[in-house]
N, C-alpha and C. Protein backbone atom coordinates (compact mmCIF):
# COMPACT_ATOMS: atom_id res chain seq x y z
N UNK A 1 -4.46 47.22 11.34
CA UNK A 1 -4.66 46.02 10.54
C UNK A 1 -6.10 45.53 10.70
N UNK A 2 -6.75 45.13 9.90
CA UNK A 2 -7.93 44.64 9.83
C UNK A 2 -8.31 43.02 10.20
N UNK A 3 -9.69 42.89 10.83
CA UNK A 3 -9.82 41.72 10.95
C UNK A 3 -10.23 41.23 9.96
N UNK A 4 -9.80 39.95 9.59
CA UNK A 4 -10.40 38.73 8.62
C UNK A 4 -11.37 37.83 9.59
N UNK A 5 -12.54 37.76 8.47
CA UNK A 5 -13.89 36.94 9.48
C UNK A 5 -14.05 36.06 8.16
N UNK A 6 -15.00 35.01 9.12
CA UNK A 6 -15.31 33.87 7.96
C UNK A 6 -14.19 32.61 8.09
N UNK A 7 -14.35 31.61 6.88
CA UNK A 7 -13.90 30.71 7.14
C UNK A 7 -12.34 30.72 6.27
N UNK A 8 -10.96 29.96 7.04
CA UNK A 8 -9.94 30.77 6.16
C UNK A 8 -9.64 29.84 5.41
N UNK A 9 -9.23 30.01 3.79
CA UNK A 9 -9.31 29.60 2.52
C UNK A 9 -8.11 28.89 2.56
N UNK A 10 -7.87 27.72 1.99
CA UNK A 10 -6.45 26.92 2.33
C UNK A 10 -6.31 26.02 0.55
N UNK A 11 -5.65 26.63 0.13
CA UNK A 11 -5.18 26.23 -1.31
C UNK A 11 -4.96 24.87 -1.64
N UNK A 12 -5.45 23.84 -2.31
CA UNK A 12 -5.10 22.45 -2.42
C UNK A 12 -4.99 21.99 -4.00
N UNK A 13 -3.81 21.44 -3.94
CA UNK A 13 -3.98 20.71 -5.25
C UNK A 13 -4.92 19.72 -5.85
N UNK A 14 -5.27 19.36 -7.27
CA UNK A 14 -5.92 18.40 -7.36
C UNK A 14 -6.01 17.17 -6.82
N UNK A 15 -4.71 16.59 -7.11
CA UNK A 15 -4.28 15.38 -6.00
C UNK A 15 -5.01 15.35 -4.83
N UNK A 16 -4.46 16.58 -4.02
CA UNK A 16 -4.85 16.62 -2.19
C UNK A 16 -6.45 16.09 -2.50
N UNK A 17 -6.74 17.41 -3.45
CA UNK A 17 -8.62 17.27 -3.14
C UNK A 17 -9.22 15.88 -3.08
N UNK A 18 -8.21 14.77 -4.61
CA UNK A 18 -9.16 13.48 -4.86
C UNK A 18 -8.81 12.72 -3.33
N UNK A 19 -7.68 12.73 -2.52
CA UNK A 19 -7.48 12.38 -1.50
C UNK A 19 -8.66 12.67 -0.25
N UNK A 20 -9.18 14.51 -0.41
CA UNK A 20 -10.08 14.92 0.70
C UNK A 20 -11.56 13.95 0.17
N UNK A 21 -11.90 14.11 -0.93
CA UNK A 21 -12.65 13.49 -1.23
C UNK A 21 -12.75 11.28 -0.89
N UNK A 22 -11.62 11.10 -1.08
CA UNK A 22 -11.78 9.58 -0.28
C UNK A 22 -11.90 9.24 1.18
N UNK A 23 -11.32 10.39 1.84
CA UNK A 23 -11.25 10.38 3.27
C UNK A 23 -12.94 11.04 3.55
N UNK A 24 -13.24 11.84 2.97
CA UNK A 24 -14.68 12.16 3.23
C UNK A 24 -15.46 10.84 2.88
N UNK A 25 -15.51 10.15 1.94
CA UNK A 25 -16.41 8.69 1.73
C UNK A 25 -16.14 7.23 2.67
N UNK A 26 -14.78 7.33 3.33
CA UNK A 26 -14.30 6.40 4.13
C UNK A 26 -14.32 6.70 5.48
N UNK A 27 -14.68 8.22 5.90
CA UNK A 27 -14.56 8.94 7.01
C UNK A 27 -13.17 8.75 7.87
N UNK A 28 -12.25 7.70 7.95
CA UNK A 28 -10.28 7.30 7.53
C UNK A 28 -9.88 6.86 6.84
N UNK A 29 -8.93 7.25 6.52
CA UNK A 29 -7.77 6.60 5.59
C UNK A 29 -6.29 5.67 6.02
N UNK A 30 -6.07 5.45 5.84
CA UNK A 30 -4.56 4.98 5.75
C UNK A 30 -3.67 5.24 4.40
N UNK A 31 -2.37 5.18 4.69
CA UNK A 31 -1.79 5.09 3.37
C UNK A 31 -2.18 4.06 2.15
N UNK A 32 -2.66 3.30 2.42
CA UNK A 32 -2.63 2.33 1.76
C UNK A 32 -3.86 2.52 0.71
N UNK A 33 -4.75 3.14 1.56
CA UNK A 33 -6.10 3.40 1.05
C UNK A 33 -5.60 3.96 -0.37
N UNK A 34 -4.61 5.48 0.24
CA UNK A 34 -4.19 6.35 -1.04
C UNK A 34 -4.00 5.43 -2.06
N UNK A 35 -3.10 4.87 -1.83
CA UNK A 35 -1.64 4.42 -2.76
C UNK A 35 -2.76 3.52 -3.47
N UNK A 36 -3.92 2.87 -3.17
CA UNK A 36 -4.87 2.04 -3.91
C UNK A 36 -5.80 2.81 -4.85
N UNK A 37 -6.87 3.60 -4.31
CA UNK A 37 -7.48 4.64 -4.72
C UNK A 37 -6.94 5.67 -6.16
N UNK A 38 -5.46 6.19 -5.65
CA UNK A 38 -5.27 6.50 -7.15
C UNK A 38 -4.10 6.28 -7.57
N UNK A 39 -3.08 5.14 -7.00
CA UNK A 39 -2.77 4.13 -8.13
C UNK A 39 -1.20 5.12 -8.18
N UNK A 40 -0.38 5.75 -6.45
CA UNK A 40 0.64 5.77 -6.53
C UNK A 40 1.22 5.34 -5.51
N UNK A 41 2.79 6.15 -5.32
CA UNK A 41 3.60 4.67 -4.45
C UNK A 41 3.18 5.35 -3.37
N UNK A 42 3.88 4.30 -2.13
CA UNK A 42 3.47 4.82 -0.89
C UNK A 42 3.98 6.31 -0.37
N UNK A 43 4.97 6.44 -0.78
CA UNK A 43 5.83 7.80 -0.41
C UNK A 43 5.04 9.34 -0.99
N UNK A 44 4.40 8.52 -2.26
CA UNK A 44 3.50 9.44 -2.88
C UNK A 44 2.36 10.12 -2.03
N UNK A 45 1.61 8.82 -1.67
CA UNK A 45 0.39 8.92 -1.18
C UNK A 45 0.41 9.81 0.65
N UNK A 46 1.89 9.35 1.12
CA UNK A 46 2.22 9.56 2.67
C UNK A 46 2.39 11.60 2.12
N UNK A 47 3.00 11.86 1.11
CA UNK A 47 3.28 12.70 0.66
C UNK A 47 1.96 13.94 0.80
N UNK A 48 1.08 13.52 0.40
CA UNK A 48 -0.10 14.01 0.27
C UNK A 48 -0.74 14.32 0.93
N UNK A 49 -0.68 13.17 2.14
CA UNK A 49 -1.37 12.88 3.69
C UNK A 49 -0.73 14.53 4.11
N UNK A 50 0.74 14.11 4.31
CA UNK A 50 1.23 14.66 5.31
C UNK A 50 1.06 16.26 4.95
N UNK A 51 0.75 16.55 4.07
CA UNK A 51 0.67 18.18 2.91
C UNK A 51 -0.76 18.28 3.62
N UNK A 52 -1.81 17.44 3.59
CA UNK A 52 -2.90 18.20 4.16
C UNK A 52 -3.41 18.30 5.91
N UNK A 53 -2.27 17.36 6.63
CA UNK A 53 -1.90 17.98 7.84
C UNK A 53 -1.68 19.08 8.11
N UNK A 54 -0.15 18.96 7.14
CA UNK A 54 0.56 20.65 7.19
C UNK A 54 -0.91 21.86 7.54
N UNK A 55 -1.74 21.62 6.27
CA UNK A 55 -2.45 22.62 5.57
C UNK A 55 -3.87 22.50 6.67
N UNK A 56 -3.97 21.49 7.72
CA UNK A 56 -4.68 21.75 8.87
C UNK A 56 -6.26 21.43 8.25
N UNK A 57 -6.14 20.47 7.32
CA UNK A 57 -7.14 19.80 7.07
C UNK A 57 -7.36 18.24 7.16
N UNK A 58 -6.29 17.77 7.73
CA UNK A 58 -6.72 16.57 8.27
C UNK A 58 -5.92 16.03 9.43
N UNK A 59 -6.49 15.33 10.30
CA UNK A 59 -5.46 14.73 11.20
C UNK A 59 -4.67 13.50 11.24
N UNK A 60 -4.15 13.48 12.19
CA UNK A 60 -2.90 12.34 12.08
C UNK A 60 -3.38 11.28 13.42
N UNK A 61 -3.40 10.41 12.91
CA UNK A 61 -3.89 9.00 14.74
C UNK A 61 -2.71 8.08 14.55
N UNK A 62 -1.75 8.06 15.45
CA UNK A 62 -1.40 6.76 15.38
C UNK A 62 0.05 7.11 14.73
N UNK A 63 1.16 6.39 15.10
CA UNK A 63 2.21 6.16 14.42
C UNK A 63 2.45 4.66 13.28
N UNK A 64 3.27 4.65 12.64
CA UNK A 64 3.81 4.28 12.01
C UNK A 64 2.86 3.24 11.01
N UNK A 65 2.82 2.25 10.41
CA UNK A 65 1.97 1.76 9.80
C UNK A 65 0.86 1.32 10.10
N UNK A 66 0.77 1.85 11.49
CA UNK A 66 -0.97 1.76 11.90
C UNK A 66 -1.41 3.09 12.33
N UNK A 67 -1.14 4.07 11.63
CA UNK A 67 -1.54 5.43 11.33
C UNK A 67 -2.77 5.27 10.77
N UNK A 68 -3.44 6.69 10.88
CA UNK A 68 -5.09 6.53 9.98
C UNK A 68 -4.94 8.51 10.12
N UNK A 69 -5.83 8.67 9.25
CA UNK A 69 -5.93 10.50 8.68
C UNK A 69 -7.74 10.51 9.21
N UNK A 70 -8.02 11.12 9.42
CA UNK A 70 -9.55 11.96 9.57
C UNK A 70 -9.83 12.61 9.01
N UNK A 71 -11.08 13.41 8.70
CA UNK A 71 -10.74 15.43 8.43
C UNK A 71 -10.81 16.07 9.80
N UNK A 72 -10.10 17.30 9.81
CA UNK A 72 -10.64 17.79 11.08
C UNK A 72 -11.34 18.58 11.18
N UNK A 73 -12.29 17.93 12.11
CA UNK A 73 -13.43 19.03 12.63
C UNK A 73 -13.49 19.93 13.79
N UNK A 74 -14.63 20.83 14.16
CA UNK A 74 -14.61 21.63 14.99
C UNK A 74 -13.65 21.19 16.13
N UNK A 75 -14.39 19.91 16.69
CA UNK A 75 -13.94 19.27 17.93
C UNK A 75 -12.89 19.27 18.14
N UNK A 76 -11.85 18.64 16.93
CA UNK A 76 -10.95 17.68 17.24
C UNK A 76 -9.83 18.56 16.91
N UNK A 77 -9.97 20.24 16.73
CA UNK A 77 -8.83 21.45 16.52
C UNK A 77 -8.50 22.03 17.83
C-alpha cells in the first residue's frame, strides 16, 4: 500500500464552509454566532458545528451553552 503525503483533503459543504469562514473572522464562535450570521435555528447551526468537529476541522471548548468552536491548528491536534 502506498503512502499518502501532503495535506489530507476533507470534503465540506457550502454551509460548513460559510460557517469556516465566520469562525476564521471571529477566530470563536458559539452557536449563536451561527444561528445569527446565516439566519438558522439553533439545532441547525449546532448541526454544522458539530459536522466540522466530526470532519476534524474545528474544536469543541466548553460544554453546554457556554461552548465556543476554534479552527484547529497544528498545536491544538
Amino acid at each position: 500500500m502506498e503512502d499518502i503525503t501532503g495535506e489530507k483533503r476533507v470534503l465540506v459543504t457550502n454551509r460548513e464552509e460559510e460557517v469556516l469562514e465566520i469562525v476564521i473572522n471571529k477566530k470563536a464562535v458559539k452557536t449563536t454566532d451561527i444561528q445569527e450570521n446565516l439566519s438558522v435555528t439553533r439545532q441547525q447551526a449546532h448541526s454544522l458545528l458539530a459536522s466540522l468537529v466530526r470532519k476534524g476541522l474545528l474544536c469543541k471548548f466548553g460544554k453546554t451553552k457556554k461552548s465556543y468552536y476554534k479552527l484547529v491548528t497544528k498545536l491544538n491536534n
